[in-house]
N, C-alpha and C. Protein backbone atom coordinates (compact mmCIF):
# COMPACT_ATOMS: atom_id res chain seq x y z
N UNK A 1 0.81 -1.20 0.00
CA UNK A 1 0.00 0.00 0.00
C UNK A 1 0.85 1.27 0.00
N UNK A 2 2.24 1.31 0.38
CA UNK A 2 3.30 2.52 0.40
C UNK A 2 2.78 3.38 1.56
N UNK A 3 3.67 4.37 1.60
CA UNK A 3 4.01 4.61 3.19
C UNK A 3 2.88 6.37 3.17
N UNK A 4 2.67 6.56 3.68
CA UNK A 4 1.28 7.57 4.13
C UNK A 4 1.84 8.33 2.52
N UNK A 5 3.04 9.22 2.51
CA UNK A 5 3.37 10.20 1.83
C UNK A 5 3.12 9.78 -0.05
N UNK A 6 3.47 8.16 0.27
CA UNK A 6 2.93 7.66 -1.68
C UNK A 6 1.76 7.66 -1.59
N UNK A 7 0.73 7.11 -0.66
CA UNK A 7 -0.82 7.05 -0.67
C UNK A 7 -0.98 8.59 -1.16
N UNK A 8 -0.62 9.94 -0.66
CA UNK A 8 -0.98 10.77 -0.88
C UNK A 8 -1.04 11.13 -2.14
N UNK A 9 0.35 11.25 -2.61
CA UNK A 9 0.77 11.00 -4.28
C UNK A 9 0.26 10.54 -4.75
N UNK A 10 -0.19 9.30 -5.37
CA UNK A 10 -1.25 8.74 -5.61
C UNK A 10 -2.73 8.88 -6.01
N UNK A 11 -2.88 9.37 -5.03
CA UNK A 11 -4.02 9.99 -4.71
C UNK A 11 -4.62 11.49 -5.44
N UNK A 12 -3.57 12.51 -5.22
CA UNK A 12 -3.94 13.57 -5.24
C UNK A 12 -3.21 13.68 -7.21
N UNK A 13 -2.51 12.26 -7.56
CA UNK A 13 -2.04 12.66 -8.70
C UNK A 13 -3.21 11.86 -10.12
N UNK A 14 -4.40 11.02 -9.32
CA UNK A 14 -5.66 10.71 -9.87
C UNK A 14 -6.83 12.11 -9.63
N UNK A 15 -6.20 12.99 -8.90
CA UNK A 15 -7.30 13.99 -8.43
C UNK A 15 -6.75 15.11 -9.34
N UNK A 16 -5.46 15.29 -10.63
CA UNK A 16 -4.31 16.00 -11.15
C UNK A 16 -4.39 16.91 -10.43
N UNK A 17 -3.52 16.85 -8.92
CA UNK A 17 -3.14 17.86 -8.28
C UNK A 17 -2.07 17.79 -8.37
N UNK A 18 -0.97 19.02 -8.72
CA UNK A 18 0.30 19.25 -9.12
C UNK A 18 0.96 19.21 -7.19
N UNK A 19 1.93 18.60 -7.50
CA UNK A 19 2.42 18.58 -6.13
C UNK A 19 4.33 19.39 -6.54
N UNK A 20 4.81 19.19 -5.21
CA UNK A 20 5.82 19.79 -5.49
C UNK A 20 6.87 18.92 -5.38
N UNK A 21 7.95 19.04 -5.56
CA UNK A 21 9.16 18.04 -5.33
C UNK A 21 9.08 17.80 -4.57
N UNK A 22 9.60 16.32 -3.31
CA UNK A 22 9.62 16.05 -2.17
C UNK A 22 11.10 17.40 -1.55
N UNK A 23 10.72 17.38 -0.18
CA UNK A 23 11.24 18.71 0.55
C UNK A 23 12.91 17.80 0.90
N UNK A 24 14.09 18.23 0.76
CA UNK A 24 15.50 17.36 1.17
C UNK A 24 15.74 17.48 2.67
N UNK A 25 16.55 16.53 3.03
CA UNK A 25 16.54 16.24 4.63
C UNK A 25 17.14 17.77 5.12
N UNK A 26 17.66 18.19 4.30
CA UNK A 26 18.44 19.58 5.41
C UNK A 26 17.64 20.70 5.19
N UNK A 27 16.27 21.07 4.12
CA UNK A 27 14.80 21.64 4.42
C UNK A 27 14.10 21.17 5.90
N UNK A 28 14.30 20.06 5.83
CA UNK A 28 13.25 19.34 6.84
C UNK A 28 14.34 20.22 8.31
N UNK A 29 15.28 19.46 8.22
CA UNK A 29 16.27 19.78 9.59
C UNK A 29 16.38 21.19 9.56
N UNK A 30 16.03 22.27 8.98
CA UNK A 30 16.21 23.78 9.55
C UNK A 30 15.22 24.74 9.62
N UNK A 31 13.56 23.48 9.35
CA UNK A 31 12.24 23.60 9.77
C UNK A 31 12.64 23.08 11.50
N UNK A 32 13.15 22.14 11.55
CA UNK A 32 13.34 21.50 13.06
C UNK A 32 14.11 22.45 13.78
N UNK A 33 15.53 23.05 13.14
CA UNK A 33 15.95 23.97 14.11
C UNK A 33 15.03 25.03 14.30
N UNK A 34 14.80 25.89 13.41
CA UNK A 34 14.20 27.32 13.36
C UNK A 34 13.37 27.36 14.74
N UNK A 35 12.31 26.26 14.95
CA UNK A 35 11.34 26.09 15.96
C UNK A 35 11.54 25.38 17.08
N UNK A 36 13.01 24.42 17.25
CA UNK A 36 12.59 23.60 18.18
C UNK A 36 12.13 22.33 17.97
N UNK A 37 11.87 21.88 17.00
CA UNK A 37 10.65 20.58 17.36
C UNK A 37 11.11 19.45 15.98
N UNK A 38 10.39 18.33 16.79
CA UNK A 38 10.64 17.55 15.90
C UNK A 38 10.01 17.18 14.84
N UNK A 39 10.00 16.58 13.91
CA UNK A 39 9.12 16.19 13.21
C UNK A 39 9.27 14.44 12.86
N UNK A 40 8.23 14.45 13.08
CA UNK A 40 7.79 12.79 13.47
C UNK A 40 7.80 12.26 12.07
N UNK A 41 7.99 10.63 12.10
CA UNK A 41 8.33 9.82 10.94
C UNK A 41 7.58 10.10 9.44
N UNK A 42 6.22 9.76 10.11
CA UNK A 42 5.32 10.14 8.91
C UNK A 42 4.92 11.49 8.36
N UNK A 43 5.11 12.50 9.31
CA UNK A 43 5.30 14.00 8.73
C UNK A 43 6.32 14.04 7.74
N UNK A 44 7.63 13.62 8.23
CA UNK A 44 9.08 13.71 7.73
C UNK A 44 8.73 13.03 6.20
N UNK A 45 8.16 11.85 5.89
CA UNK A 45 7.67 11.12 4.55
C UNK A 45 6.67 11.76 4.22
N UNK A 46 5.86 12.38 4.23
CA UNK A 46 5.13 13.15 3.26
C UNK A 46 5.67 14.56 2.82
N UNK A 47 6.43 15.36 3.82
CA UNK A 47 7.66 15.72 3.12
C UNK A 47 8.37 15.98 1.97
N UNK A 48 9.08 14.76 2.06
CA UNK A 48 10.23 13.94 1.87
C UNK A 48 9.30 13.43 -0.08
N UNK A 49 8.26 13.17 0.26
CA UNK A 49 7.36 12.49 -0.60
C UNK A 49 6.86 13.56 -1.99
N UNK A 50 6.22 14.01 -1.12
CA UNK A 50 5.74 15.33 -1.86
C UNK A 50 5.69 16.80 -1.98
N UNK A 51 5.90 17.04 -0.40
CA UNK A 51 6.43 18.23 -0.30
C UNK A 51 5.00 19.37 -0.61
N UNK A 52 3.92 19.05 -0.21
CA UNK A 52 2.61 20.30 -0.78
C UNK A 52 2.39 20.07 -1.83
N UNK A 53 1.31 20.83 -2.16
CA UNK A 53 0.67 21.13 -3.52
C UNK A 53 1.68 22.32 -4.07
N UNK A 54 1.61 22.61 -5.74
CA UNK A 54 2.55 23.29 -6.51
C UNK A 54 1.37 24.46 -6.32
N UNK A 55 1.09 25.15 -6.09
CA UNK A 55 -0.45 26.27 -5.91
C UNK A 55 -0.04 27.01 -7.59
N UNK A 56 0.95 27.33 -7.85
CA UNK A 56 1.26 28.11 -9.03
C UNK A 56 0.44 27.30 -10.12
N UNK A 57 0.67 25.88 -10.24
CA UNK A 57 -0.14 25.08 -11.44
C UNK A 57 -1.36 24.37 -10.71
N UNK A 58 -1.96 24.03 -9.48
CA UNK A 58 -3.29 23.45 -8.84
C UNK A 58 -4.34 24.48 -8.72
N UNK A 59 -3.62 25.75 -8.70
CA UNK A 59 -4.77 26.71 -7.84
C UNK A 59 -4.70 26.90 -6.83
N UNK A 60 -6.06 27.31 -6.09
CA UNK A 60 -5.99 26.94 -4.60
C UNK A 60 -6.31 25.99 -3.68
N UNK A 61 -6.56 24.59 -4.12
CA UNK A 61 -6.38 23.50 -3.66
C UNK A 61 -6.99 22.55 -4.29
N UNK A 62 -7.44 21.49 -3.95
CA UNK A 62 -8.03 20.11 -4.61
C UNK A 62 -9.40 19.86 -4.64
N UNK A 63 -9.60 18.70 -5.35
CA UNK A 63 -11.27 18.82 -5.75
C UNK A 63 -12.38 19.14 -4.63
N UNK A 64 -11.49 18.85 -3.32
CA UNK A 64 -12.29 18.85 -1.55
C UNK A 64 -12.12 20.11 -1.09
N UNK A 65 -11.33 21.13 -1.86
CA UNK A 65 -11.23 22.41 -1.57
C UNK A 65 -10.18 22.55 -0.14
N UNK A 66 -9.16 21.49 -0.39
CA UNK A 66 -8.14 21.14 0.98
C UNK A 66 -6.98 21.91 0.00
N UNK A 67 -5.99 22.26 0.90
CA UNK A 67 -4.67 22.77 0.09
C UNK A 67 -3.59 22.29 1.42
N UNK A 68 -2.86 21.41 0.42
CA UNK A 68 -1.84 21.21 1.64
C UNK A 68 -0.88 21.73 1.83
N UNK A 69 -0.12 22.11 2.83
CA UNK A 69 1.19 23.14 2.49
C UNK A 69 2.73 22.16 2.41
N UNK A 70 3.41 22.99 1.34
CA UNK A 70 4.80 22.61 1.48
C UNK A 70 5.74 23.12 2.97
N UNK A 71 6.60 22.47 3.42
CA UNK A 71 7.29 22.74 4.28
C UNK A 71 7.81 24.60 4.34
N UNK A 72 8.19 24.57 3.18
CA UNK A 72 8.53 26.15 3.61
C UNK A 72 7.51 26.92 3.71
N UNK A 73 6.11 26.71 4.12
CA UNK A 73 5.12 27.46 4.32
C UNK A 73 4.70 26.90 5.70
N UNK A 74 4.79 26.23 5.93
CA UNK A 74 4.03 25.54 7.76
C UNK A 74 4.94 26.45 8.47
N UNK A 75 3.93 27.35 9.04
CA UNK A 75 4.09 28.10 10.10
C UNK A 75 2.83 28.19 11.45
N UNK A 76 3.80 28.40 12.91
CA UNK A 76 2.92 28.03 13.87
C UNK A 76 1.50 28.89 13.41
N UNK A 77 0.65 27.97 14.24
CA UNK A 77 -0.51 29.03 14.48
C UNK A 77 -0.49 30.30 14.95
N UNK A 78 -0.86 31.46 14.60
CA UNK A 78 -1.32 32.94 15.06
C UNK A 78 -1.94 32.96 16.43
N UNK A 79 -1.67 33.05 17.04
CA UNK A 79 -2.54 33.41 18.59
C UNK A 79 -4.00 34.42 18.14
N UNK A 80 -4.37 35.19 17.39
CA UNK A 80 -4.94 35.79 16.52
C UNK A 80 -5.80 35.22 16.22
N UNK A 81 -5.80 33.97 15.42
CA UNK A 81 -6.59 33.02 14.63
C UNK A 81 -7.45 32.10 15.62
N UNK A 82 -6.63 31.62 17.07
CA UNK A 82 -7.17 30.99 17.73
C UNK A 82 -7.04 30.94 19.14
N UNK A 83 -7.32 30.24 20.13
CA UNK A 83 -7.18 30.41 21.20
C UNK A 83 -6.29 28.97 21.67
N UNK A 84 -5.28 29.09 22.07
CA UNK A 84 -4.20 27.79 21.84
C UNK A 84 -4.37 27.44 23.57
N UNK A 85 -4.52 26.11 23.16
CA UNK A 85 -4.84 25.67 24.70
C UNK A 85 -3.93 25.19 25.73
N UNK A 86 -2.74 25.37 25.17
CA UNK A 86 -1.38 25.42 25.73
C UNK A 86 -0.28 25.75 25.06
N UNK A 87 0.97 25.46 25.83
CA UNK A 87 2.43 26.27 25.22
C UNK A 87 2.62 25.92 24.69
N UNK A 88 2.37 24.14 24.07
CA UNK A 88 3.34 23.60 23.27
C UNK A 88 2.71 24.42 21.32
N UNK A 89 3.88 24.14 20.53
CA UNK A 89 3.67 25.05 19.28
C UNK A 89 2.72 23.83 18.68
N UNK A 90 1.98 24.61 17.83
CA UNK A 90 1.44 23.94 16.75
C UNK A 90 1.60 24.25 15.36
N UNK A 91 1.30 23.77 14.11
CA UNK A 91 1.92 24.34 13.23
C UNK A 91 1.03 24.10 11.98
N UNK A 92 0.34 25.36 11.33
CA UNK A 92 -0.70 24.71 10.27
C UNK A 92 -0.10 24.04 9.15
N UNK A 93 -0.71 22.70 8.72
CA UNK A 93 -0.60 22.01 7.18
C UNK A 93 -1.10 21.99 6.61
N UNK A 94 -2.73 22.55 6.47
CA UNK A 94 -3.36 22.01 5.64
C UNK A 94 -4.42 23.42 5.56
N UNK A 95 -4.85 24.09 5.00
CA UNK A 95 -5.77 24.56 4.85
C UNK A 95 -6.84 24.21 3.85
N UNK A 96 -8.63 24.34 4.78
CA UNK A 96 -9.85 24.29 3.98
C UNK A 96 -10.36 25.47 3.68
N UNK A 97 -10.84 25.94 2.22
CA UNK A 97 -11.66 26.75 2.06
C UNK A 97 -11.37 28.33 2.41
N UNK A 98 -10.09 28.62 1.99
CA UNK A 98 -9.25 29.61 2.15
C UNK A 98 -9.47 29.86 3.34
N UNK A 99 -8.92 29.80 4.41
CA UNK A 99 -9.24 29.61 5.84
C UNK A 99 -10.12 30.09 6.58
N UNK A 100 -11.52 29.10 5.59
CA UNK A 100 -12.28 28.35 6.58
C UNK A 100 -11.77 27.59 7.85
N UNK A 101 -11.04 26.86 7.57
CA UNK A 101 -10.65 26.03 9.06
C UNK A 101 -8.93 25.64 8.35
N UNK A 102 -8.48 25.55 9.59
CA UNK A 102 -7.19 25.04 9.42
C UNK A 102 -7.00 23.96 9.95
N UNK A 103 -6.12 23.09 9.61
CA UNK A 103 -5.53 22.12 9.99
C UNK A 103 -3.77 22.20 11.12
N UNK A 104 -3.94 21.81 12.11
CA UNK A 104 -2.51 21.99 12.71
C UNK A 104 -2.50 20.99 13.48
N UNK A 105 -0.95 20.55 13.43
CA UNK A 105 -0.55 19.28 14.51
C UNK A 105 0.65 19.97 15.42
N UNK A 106 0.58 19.95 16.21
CA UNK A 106 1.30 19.97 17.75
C UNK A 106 2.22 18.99 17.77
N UNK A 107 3.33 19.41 17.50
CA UNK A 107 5.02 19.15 17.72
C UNK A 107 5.59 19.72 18.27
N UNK A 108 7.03 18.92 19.49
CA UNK A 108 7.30 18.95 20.24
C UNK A 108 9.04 19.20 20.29
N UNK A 109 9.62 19.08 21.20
CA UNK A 109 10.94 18.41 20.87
C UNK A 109 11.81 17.20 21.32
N UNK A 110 10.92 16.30 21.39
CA UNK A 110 11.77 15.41 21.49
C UNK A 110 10.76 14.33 20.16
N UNK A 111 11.04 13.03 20.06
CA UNK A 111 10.83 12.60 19.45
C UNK A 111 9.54 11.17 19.97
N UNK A 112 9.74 11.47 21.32
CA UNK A 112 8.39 10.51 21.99
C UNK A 112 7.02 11.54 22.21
N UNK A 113 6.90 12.25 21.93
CA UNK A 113 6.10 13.09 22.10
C UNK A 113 4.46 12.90 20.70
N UNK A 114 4.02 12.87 21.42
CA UNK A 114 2.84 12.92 20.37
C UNK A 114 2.72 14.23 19.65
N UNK A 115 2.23 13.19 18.47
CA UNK A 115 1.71 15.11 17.37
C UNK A 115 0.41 14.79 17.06
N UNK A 116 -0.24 14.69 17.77
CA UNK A 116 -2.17 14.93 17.44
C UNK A 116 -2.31 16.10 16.17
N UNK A 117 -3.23 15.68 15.38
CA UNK A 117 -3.87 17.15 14.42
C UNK A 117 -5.26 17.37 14.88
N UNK A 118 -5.46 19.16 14.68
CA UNK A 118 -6.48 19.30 15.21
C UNK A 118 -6.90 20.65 13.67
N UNK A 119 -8.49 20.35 13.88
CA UNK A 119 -9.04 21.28 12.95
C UNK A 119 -8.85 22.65 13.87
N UNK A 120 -9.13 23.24 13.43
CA UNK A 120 -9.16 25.14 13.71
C UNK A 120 -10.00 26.11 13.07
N UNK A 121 -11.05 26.31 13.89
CA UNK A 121 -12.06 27.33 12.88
C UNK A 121 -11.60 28.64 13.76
N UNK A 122 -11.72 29.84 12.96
CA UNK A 122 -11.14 31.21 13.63
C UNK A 122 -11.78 31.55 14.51
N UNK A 123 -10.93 32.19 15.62
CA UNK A 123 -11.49 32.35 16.89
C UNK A 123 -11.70 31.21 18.02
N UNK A 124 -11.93 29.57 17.48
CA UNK A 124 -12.68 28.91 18.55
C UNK A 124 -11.17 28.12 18.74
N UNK A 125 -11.56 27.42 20.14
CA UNK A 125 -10.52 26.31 20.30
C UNK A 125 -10.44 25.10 19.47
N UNK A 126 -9.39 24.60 19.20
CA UNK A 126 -8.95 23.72 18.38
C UNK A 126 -9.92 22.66 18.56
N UNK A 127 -10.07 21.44 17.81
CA UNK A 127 -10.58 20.14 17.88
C UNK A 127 -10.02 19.28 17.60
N UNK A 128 -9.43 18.29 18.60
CA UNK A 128 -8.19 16.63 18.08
C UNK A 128 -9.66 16.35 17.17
N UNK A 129 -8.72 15.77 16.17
CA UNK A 129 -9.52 14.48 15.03
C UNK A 129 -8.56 13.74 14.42
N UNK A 130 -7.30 13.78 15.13
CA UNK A 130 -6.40 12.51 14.85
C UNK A 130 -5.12 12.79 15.73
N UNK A 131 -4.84 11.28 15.76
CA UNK A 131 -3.76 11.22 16.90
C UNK A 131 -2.51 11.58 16.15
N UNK A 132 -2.32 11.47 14.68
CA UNK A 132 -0.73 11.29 14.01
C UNK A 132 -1.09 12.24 12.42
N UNK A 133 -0.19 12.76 11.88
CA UNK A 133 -0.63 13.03 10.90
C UNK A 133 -0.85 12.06 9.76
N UNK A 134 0.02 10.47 9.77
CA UNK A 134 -0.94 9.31 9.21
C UNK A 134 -2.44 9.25 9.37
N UNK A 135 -3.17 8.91 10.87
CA UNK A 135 -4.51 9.06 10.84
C UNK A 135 -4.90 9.99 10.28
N UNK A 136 -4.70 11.03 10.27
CA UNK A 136 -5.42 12.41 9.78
C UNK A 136 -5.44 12.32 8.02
N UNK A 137 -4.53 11.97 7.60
CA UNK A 137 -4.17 11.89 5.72
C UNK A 137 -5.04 10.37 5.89
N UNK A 138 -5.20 9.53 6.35
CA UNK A 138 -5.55 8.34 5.97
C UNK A 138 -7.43 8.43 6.07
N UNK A 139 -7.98 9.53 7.17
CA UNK A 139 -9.13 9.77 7.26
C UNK A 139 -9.34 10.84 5.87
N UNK A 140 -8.87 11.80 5.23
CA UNK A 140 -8.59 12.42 4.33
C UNK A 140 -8.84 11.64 3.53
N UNK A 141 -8.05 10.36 3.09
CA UNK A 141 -7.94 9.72 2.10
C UNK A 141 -9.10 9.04 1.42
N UNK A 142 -9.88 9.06 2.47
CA UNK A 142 -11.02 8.01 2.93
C UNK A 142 -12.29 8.52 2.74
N UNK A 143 -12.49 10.27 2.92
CA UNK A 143 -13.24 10.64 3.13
C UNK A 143 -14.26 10.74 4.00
N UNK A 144 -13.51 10.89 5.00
CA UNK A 144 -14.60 10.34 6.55
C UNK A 144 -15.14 12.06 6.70
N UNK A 145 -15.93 11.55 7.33
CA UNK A 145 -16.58 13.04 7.91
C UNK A 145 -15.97 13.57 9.47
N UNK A 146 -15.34 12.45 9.78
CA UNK A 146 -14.77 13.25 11.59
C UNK A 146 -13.52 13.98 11.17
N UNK A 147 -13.03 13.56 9.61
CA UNK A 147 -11.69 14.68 9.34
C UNK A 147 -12.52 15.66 8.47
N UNK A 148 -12.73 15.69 8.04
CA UNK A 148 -13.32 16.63 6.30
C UNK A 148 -14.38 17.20 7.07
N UNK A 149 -15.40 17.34 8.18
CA UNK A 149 -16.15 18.15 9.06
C UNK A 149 -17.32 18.32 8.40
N UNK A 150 -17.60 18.27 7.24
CA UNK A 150 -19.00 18.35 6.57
C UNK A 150 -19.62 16.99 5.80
């Protein structure tokens, strides 16, 4: 079945969403310094994999109206946007519906640490709807309604 980051590929390249080159390990490692934090296996392979949507040739996102971001665009959440329910950083990947809601997972620095993703509508507190960013792309994939919200 290949590892979360080919499912995506795959996927989004039957949906002709232009993706971008996969992101190189020393992109990834000075996303990790800049902030602190780690980035967990299956983040690191979708990455590594695909690296976002190309927005210059997709538009603004895919047939679900999702846009995923390349690494040099995941930046923490805005305190602004939401009300963060603790210190640790979170960091948006995914935006719906030109931000309608965001997508962000909570990374840490060490590497035992969980990265839950949580939706984000502006203003309100976050909502877990997956423990890993695998679950979260694999509910995506799937089309479930506890990720995709409508």
């Amino acid at each position: 079945m290949g590892t979360i980051g080919e499912q995506l590929k795959e996927y989004w390249s039957r949906d002709v969403v232009f993706m971008r080159p996969g992101a190189t390990a020393s992109q990834i490692e000075a996303f990790e310094e800049r902030y602190g934090v780690f980035v967990p296996a299956d983040l690191r392979d979708y990455f590594e994999t695909v690296n976002g949507f190309d927005l210059s040739k997709t538009g603004f996102c895919d047939n679900n109206c999702f846009s995923f971001f390349p690494i040099e665009e995941v930046v923490p959440v805005d305190n602004e946007y939401w009300q963060n329910p603790d210190a640790e950083p979170y960091f948006i990947l995914v935006d719906f519906m030109i931000a309608s809601a965001v997508y962000a997972i909570r990374l840490a620095g060490d590497a035992n640490s969980e990265s839950p993703v949580f939706v984000v509508y502006p203003r309100d507190r976050p909502i877990r709807i997956a423990s890993s960013f695998s679950e979260f792309a694999e509910g995506y994939l799937k089309g479930e309604d506890s990720i995709l919200g409508y």
